[in-house]
Protein backbone atom coordinates (compact mmCIF):
# COMPACT_ATOMS: atom_id res chain seq x y z
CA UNK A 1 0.00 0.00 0.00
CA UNK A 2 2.84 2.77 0.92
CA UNK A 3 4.63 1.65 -2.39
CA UNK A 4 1.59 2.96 -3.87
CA UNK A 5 0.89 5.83 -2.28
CA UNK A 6 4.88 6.64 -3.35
CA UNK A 7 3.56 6.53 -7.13
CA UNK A 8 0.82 8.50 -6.52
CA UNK A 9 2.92 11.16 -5.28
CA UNK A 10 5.28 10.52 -7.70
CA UNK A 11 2.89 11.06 -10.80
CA UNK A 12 1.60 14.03 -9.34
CA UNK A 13 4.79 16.02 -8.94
CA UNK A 14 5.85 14.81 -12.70
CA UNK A 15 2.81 14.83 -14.84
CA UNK A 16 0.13 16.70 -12.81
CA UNK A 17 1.92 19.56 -11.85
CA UNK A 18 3.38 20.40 -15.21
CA UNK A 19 0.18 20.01 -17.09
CA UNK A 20 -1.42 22.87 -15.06
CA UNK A 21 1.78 25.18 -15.29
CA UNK A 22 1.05 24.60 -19.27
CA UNK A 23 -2.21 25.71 -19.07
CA UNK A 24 -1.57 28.79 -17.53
CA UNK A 25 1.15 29.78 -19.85
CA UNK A 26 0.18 32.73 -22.06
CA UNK A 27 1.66 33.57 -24.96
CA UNK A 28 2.92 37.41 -25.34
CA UNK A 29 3.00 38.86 -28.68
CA UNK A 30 6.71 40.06 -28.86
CA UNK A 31 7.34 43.92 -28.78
CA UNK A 32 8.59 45.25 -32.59
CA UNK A 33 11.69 46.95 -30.57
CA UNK A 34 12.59 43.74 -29.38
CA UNK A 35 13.34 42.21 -32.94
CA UNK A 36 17.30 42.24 -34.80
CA UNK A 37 17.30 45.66 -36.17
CA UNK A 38 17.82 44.41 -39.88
CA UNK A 39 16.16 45.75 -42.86
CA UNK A 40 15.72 41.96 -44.42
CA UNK A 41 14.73 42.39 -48.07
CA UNK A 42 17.49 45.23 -48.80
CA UNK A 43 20.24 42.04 -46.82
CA UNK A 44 18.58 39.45 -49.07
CA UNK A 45 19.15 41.15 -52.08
CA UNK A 46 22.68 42.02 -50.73
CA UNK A 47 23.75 38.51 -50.10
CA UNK A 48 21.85 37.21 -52.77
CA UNK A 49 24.07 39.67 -55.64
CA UNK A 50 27.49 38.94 -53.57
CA UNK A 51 27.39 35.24 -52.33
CA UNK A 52 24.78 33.70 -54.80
CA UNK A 53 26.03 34.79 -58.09
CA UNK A 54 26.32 31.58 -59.51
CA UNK A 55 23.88 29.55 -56.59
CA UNK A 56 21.13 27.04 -58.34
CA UNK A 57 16.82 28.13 -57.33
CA UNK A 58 15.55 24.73 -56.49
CA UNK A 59 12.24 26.06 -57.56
CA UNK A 60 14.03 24.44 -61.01
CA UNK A 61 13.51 21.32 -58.85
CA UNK A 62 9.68 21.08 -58.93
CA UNK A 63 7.77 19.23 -61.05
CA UNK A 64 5.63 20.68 -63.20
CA UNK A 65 2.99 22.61 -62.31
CA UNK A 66 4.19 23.10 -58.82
CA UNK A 67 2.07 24.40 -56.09
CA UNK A 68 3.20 27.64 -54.23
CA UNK A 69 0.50 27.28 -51.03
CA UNK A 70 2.71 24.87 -49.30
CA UNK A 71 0.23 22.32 -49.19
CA UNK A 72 2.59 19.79 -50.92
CA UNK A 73 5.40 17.75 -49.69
CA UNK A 74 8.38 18.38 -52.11
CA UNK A 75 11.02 17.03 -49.79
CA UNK A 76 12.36 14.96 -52.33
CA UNK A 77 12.67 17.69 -55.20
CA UNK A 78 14.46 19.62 -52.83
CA UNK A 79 17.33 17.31 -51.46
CA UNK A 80 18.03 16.25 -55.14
CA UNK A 81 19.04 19.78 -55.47
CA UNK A 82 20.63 20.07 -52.45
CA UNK A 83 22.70 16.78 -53.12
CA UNK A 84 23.39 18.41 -56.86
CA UNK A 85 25.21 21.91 -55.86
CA UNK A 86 27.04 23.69 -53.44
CA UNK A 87 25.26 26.75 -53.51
CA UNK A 88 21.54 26.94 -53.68
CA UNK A 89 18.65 29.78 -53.35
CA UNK A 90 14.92 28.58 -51.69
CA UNK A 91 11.71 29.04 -53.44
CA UNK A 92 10.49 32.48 -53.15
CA UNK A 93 7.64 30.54 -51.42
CA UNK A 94 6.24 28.77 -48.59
CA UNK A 95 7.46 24.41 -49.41
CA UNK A 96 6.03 21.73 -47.62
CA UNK A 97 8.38 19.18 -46.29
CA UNK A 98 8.42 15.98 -44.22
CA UNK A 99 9.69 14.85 -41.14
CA UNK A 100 12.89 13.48 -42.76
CA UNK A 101 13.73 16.49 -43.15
CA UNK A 102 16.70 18.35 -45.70
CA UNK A 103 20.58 17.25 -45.24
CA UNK A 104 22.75 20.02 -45.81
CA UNK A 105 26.45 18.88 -47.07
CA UNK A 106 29.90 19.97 -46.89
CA UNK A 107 30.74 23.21 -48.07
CA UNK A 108 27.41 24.61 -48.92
CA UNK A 109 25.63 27.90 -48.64
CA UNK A 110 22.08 28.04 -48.74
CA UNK A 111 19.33 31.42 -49.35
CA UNK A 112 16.23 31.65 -48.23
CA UNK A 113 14.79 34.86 -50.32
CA UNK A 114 12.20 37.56 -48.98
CA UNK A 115 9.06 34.91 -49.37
CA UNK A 116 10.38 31.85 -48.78
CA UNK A 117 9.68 29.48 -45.80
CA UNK A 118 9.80 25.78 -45.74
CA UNK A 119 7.08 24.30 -43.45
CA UNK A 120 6.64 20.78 -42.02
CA UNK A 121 3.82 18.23 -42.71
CA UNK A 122 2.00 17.52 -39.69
CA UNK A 123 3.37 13.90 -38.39
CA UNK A 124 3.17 12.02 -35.05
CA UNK A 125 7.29 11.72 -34.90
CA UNK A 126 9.07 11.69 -31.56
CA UNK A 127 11.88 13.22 -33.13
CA UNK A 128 12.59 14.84 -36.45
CA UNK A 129 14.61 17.37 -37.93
CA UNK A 130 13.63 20.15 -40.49
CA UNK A 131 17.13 20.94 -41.73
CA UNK A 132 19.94 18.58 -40.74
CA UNK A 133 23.39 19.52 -40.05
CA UNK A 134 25.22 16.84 -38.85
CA UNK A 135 29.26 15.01 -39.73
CA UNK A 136 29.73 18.06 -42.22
CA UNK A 137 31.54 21.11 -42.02
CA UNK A 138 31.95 24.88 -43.72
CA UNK A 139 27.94 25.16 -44.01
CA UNK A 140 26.60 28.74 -44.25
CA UNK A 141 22.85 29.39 -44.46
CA UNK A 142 20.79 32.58 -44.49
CA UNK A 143 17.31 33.99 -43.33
CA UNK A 144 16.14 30.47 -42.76
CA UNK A 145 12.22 30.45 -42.33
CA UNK A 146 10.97 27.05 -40.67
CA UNK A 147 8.03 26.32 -38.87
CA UNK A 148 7.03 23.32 -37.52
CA UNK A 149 4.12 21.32 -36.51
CA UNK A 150 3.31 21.58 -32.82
CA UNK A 151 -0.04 23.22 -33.51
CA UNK A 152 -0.85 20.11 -36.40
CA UNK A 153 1.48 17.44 -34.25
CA UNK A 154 -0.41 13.94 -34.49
CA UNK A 155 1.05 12.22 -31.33
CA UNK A 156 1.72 13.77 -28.28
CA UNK A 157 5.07 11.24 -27.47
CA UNK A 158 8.33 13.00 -27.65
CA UNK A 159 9.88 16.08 -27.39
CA UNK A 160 12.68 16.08 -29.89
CA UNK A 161 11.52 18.20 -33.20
CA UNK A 162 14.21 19.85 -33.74
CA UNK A 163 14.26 23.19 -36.45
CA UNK A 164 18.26 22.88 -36.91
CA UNK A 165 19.32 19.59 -35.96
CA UNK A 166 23.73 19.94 -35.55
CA UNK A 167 25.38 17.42 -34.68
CA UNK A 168 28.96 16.75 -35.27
CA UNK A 169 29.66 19.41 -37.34
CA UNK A 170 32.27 22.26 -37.80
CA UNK A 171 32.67 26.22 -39.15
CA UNK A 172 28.31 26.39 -39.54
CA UNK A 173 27.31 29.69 -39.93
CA UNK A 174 23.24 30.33 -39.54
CA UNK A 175 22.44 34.38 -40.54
CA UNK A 176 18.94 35.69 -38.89
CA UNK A 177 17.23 32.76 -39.00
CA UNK A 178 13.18 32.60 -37.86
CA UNK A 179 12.17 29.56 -36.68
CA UNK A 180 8.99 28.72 -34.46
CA UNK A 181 6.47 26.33 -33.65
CA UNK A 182 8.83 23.06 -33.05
CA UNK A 183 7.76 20.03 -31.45
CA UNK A 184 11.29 20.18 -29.54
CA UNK A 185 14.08 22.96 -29.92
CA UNK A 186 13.93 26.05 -32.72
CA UNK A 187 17.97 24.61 -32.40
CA UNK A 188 20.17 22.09 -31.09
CA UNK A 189 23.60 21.68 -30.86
CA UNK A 190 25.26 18.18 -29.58
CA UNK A 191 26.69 15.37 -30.32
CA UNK A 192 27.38 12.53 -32.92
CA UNK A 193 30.26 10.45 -31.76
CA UNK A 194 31.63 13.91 -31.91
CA UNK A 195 30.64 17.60 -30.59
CA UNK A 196 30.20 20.38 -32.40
CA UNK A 197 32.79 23.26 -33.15
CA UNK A 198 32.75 26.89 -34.24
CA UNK A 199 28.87 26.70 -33.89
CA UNK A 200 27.89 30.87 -35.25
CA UNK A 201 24.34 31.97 -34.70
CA UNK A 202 23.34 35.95 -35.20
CA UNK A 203 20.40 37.38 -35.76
CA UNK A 204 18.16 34.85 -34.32
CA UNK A 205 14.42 35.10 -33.90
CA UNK A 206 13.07 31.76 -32.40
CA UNK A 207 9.43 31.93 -30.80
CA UNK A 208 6.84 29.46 -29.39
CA UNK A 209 8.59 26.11 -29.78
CA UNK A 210 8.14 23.48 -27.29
CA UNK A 211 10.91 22.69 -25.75
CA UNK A 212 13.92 24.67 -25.58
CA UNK A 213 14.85 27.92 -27.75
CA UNK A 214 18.33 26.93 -28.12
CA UNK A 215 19.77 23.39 -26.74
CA UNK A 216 23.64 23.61 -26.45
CA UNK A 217 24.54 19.93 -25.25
CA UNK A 218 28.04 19.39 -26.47
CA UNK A 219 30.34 21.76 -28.23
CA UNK A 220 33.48 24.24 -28.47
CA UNK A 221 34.12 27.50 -30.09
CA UNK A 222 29.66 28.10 -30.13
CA UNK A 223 28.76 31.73 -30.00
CA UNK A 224 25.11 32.84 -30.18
CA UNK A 225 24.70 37.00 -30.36
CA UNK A 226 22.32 39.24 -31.22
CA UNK A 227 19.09 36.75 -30.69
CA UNK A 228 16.09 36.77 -29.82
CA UNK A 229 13.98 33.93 -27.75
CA UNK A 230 10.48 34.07 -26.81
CA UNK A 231 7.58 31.93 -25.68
CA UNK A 232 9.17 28.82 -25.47
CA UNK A 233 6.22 26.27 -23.34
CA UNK A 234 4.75 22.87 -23.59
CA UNK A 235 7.57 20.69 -22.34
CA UNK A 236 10.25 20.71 -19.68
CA UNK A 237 12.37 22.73 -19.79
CA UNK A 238 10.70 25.06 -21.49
CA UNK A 239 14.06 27.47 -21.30
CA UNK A 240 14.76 30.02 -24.08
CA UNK A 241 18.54 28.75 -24.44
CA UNK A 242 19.45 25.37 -22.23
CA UNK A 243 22.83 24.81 -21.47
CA UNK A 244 22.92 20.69 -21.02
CA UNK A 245 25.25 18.15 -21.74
CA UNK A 246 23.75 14.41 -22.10
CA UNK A 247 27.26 12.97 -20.98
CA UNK A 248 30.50 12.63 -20.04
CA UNK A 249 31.30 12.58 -23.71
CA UNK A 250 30.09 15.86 -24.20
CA UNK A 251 32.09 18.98 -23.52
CA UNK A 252 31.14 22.78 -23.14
CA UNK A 253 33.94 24.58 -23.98
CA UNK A 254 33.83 28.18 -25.05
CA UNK A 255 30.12 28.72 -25.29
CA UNK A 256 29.71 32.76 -26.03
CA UNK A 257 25.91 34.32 -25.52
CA UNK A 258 26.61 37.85 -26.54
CA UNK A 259 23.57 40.25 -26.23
CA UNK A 260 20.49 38.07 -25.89
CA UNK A 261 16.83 38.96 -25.38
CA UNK A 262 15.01 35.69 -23.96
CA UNK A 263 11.24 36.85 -23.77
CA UNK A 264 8.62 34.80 -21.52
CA UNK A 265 9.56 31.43 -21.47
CA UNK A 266 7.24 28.88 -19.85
CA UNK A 267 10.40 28.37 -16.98
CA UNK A 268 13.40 30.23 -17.95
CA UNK A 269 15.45 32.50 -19.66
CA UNK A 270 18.72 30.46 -19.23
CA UNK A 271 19.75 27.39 -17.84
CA UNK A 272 23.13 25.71 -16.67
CA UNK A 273 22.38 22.04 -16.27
CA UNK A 274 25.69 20.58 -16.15
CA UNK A 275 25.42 17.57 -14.14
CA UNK A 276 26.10 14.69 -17.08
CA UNK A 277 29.81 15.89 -17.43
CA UNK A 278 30.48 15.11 -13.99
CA UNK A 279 33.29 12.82 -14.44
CA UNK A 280 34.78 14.56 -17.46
CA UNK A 281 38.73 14.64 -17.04
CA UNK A 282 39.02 17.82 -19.82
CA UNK A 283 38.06 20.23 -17.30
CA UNK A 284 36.80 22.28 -20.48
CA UNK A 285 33.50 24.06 -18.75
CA UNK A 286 34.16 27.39 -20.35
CA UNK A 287 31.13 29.44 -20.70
CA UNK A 288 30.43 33.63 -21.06
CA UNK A 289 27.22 35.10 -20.74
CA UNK A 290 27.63 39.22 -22.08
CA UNK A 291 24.51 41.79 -22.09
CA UNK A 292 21.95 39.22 -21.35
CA UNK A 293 17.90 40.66 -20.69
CA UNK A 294 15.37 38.78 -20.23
CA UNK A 295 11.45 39.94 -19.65
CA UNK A 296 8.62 37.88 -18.44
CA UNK A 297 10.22 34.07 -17.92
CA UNK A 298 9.47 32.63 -14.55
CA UNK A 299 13.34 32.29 -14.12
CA UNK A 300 15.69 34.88 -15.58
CA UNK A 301 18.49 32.81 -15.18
CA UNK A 302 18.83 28.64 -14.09
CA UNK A 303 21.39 26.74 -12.05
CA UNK A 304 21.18 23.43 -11.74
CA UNK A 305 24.98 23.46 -11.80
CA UNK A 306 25.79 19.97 -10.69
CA UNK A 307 22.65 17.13 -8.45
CA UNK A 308 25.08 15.02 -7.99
CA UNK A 309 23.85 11.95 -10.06
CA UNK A 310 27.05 10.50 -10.26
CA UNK A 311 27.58 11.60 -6.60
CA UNK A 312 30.68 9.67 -5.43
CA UNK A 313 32.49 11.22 -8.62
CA UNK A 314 34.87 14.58 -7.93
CA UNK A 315 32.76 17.56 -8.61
CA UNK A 316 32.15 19.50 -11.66
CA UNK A 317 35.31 22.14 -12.21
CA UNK A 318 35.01 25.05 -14.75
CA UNK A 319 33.96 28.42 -14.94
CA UNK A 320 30.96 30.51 -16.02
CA UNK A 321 31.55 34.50 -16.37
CA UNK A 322 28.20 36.74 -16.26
CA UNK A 323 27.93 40.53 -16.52
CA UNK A 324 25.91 43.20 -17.79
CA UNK A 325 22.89 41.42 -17.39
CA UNK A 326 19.07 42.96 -17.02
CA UNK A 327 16.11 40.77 -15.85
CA UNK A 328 12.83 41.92 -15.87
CA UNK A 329 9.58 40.96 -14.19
CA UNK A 330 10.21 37.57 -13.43
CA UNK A 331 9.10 35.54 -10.47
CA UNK A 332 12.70 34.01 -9.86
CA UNK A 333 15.24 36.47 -11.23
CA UNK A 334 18.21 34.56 -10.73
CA UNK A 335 18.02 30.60 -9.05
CA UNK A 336 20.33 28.33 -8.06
CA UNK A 337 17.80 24.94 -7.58
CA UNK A 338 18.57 21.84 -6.09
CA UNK A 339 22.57 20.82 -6.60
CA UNK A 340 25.55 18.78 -5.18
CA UNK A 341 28.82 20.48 -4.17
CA UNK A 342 30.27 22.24 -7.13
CA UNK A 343 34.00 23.13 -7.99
CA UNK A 344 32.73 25.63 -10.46
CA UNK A 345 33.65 29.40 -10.58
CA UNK A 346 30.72 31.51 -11.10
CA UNK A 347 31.94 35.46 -11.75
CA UNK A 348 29.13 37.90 -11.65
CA UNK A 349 29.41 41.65 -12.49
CA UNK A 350 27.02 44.36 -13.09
CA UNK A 351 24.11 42.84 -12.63
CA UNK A 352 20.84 44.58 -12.40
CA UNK A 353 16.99 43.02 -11.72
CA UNK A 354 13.95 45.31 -11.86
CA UNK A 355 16.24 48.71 -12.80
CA UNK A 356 18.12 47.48 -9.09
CA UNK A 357 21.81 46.66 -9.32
CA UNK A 358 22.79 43.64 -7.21
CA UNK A 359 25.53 44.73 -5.09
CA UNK A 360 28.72 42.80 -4.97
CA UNK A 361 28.07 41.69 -1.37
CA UNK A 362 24.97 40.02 -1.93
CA UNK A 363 26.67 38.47 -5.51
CA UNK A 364 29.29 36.97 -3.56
CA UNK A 365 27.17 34.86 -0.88
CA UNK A 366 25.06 33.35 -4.05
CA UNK A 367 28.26 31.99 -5.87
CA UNK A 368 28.78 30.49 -2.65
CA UNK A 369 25.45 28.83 -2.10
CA UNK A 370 26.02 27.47 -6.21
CA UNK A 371 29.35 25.91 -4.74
CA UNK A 372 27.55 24.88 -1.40
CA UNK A 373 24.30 22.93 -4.03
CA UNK A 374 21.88 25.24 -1.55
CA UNK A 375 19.10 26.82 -3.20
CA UNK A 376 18.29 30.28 -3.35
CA UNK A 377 17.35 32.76 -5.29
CA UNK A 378 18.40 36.28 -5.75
CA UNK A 379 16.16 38.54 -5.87
């Protein structure tokens, strides 16, 4: 009977108490001021004359008599021309496209122009990928457009749709992408036998995907500026950028977020979750966090630095530098939750929450409760 009782309890806390901090998430129309001040069309036409002089339009692709509504699934007709040449230029409107997704190769640049968007057929997948890039290297791609199916999703198993999907890949450069509505992350960046390196993103606008903004779960050299994250609910953890390795295989190494706007995520803003690399010998946790605001999320900013799930192994050792940050309006500014001892150097400078600066005092006795595993937050 108390066995019972346990998993009772234990369903509550994990599936009942989620499902009602879904439903009361509301989605917030993002402020204008808040988006990459780019004028697109006059960049498009820019890149479009410089880089894509000689690039192929996979509209050339289509069959005959090709429908521009987006209501048809030319997957194929694209990745033949993706698999034919290096440089290539997107419909100049919306494409339909499966869960298997495009594969992006070696040395390619791809265009999306003004009207072009690729969208994905409604599936009951656990885990798909709208453009792969993954064991390739020295891929460049521009004013993606992808939205996925979490409005259309027929299953509700899984939480891994991802919009970019890179994996074991080097020197990838993604230029103001827009990418929403994802069963799992607008982005992720891990591992294939091998982590990512020299990960660029600028310009970002990801909004209302289910999972996680950005996922950064093994890499080196990965800098994310200028970006925008919003809305991000449905799933745990519900974080506009998530900062969590799967193993010790994984590294984080060099991870740059260089002025960010996250914008009222289901649970936070940012996240450290670095448990999995506890007993990692590379001692590589390297990670800078520069002009960071965030408005609205129930958590600014996330540690979960190290629970201690691999508790008799030494503690996690690296360091994570923070300043000039802003948080707005958020329930839990800034929260260390539940964690094991940590070796971990936390720096914090300049850090201000509701128009208040944080003074250095109060800074310092946080980093120790990180390093402690008590849980606060600062407030």
């Amino acid at each position: 009977m108390k066995s019972n009782t346990n998993y009772k309890i234990i369903f509550f806390l994990f599936v009942v108490l989620p499902l009602n901090i879904f439903a009361q998430f509301q989605y917030k129309k993002i402020d204008r001021s808040f988006l990459p001040a780019l004028d697109k069309k006059t960049e498009i036409r820019k890149i479009k004359s410089t880089l894509f002089t000689n690039a192929k339009d996979l509209t050339d692709y289509l069959p005959k008599d090709f429908s521009k509504r987006g209501d048809v699934n030319y997957t194929k007709y694209l990745q033949k021309g993706i698999d034919d040449n290096k440089k290539i230029i997107l419909p100049d409107f919306p494409v339909m496209i499966d869960f298997g997704g495009l594969r992006l190769s070696s040395n390619s640049y791809v265009l999306f122009q003004e009207n072009s968007k690729l969208l994905l057929q409604p599936n009951k997948e656990e885990l798909y990928g709208m453009l792969y890039i993954e064991g390739v290297e020295n891929v460049n791609v521009y004013f993606a457009n992808l939205v996925g199916d979490r409005d259309k999703h027929q299953g509700d198993k899984g939480e891994w749709g991802m919009g970019f999907f890179i994996r074991n890949s080097k020197n990838v450069k993604i230029y103001n992408p827009t990418i929403t509505n994802m069963w799992g992350d607008g982005i992720y960046i891990g591992n294939l036998n091998k982590p990512s390196e020299k990960i660029e993103i600028n310009y970002a606008v990801i909004d209302n995907n289910r999972r996680n903004g950005i996922s950064i779960v093994a890499g080196e050299n990965i800098l994310v500026k200028n970006s925008l994250i919003a809305n991000t609910n449905g799933t745990i953890p519900q974080s506009g950028i998530d900062i969590e390795p799967n193993n010790t295989s994984d590294y984080i190494n060099n991870i740059s977020l260089d002025n960010i706007i996250t914008y009222n995520n289901a649970d936070s803003g940012l996240i450290f979750a670095l448990d999995n690399l506890q007993g990692n010998q590379l001692d590589r946790v390297k990670i800078d966090v520069n002009n960071f605001v965030d408005y609205f999320s129930n958590k600014g900013i996330d540690f979960y630095v190290d629970r201690g799930y691999n508790k008799y192994i030494k503690p996690l050792k690296g360091t994570i530098n923070i300043k000039n940050i802003k948080l707005f309006n958020n329930k839990n500014p800034i929260r260390n939750s539940y964690s094991a001892k940590s070796n971990m150097e936390v720096y914090f400078q300049n850090i201000n929450i509701d128009n208040k600066k944080i003074n250095t005092n109060n800074l310092d006795i946080f980093v120790q409760k990180i390093k402690n595993g008590e849980e606060q937050t600062l407030k």
